[in-house]
C-alpha atoms as a PDB file:
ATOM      1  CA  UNK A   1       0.000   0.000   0.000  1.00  0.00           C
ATOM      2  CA  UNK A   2       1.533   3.568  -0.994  1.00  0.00           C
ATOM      3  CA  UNK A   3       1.488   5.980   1.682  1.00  0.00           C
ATOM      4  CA  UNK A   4       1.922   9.977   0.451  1.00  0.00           C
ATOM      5  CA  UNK A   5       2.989  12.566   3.161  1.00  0.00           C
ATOM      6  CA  UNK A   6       4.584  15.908   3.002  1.00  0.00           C
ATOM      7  CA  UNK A   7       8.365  15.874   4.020  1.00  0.00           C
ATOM      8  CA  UNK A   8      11.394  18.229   4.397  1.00  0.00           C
ATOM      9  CA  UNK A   9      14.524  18.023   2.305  1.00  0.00           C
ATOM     10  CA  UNK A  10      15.925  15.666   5.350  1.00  0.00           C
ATOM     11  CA  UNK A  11      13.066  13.534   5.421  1.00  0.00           C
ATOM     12  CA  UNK A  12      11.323  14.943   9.011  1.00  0.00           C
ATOM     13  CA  UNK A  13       6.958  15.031   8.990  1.00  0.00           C
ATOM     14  CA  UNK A  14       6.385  18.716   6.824  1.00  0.00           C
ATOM     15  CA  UNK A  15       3.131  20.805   7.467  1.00  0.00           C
ATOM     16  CA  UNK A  16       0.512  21.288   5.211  1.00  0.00           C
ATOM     17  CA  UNK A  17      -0.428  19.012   2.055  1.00  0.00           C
ATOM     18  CA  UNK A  18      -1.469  21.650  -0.684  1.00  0.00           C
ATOM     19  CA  UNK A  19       2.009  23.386   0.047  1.00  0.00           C
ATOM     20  CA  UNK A  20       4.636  21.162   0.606  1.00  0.00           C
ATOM     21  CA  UNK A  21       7.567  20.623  -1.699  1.00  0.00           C
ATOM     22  CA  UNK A  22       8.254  17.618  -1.330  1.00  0.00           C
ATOM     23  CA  UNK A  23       6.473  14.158  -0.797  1.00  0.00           C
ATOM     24  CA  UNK A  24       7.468  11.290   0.660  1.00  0.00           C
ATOM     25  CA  UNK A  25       5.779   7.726  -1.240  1.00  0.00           C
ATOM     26  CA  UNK A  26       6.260   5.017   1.463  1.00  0.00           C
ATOM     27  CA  UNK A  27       5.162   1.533   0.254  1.00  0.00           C
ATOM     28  CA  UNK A  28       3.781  -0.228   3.515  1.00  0.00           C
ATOM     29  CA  UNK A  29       4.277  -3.875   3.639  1.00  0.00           C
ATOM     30  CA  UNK A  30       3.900  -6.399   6.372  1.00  0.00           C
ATOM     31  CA  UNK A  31       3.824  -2.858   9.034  1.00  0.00           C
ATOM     32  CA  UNK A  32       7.181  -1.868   7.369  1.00  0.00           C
ATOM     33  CA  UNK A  33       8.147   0.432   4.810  1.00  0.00           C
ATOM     34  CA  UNK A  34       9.477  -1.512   2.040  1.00  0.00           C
ATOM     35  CA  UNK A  35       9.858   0.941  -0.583  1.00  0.00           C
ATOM     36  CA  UNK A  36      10.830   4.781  -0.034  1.00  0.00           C
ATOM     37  CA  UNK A  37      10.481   7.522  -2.383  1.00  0.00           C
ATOM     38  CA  UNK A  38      10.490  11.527  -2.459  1.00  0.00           C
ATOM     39  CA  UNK A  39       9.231  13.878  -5.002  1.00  0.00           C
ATOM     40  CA  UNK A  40       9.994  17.278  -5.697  1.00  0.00           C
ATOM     41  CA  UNK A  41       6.147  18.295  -6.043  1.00  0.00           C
ATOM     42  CA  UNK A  42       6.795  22.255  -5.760  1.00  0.00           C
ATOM     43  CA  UNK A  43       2.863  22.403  -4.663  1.00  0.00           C
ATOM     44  CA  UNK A  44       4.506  25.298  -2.510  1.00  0.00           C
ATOM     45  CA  UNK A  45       5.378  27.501  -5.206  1.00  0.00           C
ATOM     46  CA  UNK A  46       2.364  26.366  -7.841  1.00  0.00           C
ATOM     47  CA  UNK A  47      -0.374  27.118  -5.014  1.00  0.00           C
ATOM     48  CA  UNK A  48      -0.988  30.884  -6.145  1.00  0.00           C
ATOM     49  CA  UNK A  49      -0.194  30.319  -9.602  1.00  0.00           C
ATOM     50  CA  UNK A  50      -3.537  29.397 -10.343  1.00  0.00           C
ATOM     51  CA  UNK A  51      -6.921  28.480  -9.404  1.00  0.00           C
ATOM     52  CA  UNK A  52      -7.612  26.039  -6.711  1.00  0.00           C
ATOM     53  CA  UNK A  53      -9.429  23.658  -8.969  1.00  0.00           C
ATOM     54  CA  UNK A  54      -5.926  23.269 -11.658  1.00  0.00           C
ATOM     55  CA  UNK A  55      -4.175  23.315  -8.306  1.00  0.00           C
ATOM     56  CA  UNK A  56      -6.263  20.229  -6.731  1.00  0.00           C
ATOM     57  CA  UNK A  57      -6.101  18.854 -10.166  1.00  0.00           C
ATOM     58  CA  UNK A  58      -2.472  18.704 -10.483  1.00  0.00           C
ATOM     59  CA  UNK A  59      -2.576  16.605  -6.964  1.00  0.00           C
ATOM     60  CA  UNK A  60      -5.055  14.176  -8.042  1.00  0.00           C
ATOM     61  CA  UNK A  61      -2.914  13.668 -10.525  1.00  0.00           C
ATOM     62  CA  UNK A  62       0.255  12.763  -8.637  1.00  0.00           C
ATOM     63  CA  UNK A  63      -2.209  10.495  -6.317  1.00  0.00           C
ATOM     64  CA  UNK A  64      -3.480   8.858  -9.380  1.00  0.00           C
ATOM     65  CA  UNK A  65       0.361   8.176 -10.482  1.00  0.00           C
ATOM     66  CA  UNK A  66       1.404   6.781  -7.474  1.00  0.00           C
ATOM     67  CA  UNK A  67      -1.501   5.041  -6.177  1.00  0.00           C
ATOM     68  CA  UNK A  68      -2.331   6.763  -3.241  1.00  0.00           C
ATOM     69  CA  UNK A  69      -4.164   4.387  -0.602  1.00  0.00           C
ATOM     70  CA  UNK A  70      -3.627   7.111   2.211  1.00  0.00           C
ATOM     71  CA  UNK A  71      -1.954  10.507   2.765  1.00  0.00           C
ATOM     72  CA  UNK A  72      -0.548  10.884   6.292  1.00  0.00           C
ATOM     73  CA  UNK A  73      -0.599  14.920   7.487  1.00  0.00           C
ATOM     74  CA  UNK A  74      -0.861  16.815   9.937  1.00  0.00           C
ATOM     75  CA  UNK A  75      -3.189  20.080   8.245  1.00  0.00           C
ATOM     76  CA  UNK A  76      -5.250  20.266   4.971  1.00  0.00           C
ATOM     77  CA  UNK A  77      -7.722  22.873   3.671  1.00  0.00           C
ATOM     78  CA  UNK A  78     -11.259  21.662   3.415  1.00  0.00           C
ATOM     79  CA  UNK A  79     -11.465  22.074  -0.771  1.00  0.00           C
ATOM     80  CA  UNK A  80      -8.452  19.235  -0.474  1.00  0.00           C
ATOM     81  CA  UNK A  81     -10.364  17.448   2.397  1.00  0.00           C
ATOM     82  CA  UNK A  82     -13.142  17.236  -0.179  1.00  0.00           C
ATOM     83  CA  UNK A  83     -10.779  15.549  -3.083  1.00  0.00           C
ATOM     84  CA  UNK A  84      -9.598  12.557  -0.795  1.00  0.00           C
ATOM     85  CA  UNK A  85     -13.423  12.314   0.515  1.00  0.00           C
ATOM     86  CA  UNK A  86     -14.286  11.979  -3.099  1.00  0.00           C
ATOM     87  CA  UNK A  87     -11.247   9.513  -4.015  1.00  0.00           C
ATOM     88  CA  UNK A  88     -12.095   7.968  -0.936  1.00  0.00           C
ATOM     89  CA  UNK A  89      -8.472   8.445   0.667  1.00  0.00           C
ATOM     90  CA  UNK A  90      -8.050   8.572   3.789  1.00  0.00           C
ATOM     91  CA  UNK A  91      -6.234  11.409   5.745  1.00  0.00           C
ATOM     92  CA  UNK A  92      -4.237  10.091   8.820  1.00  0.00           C
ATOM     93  CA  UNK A  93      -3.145  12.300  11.086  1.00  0.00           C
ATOM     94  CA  UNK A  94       0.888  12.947  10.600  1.00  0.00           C
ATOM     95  CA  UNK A  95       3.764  12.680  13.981  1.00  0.00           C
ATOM     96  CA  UNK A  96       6.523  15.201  14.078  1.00  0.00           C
ATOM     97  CA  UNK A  97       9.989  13.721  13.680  1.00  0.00           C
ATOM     98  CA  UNK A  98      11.025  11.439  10.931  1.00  0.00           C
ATOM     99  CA  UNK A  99       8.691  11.041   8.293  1.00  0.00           C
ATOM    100  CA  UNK A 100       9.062   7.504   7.837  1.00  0.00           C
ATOM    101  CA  UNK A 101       8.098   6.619  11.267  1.00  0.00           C
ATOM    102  CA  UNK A 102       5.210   9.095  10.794  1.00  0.00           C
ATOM    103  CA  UNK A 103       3.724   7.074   8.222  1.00  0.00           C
ATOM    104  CA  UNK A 104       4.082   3.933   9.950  1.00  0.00           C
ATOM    105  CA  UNK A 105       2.726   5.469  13.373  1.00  0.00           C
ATOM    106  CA  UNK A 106      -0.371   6.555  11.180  1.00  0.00           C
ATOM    107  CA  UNK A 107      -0.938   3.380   9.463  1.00  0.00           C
ATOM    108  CA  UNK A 108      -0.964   1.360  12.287  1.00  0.00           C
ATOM    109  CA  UNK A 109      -3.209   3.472  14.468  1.00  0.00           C
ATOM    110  CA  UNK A 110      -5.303   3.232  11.373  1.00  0.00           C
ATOM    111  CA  UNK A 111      -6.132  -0.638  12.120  1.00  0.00           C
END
């Protein structure tokens, strides 16, 4: 199962999903994260460059992409709470500290 949450350039838990710049993909397996992966999204710097709807659109895209079964974070506006209600992804509530952990904190008070 991939996991999406926002993350600094050292891999800690970032704030806020519509304007990170980077996120992390952890692929959950067996309560471990088997597979790791960040992106340089830039949602930071493409939030005011356009409307929300192309800017919710280019996220649904990236969740699309990577198969998105959850996004662990700890804020997100209510037009984005909307989307995952929609795509029926669930928003788990991020942990400071490293990001990795995070996710698997999240996951497992999930179950």
């Amino acid at each position: 199962m991939n996991i999406a949450t926002p993350v600094t350039e050292a891999g800690q838990s970032a704030a806020a999903w519509g304007k990170a710049h980077w996120i992390g993909v952890a692929t959950v397996e067996n309560g471990a994260v088997a597979a790791w992966q960040v992106h340089e999204v830039a949602w930071d710097v493409s939030h005011d460059e356009g409307t929300h709807g192309s800017h919710h659109a280019r996220i649904v895209r990236f969740l699309k992409e990577h198969d998105i079964a959850a996004v662990v974070v700890d804020h997100m506006g209510p037009g984005m709470v909307q989307v995952m209600q929609t795509m029926r992804i669930p928003v788990l509530p991020a942990s400071p500290g490293d990001a990795r952990a995070s996710v698997l904190a999240a996951v497992a008070a999930s179950r």
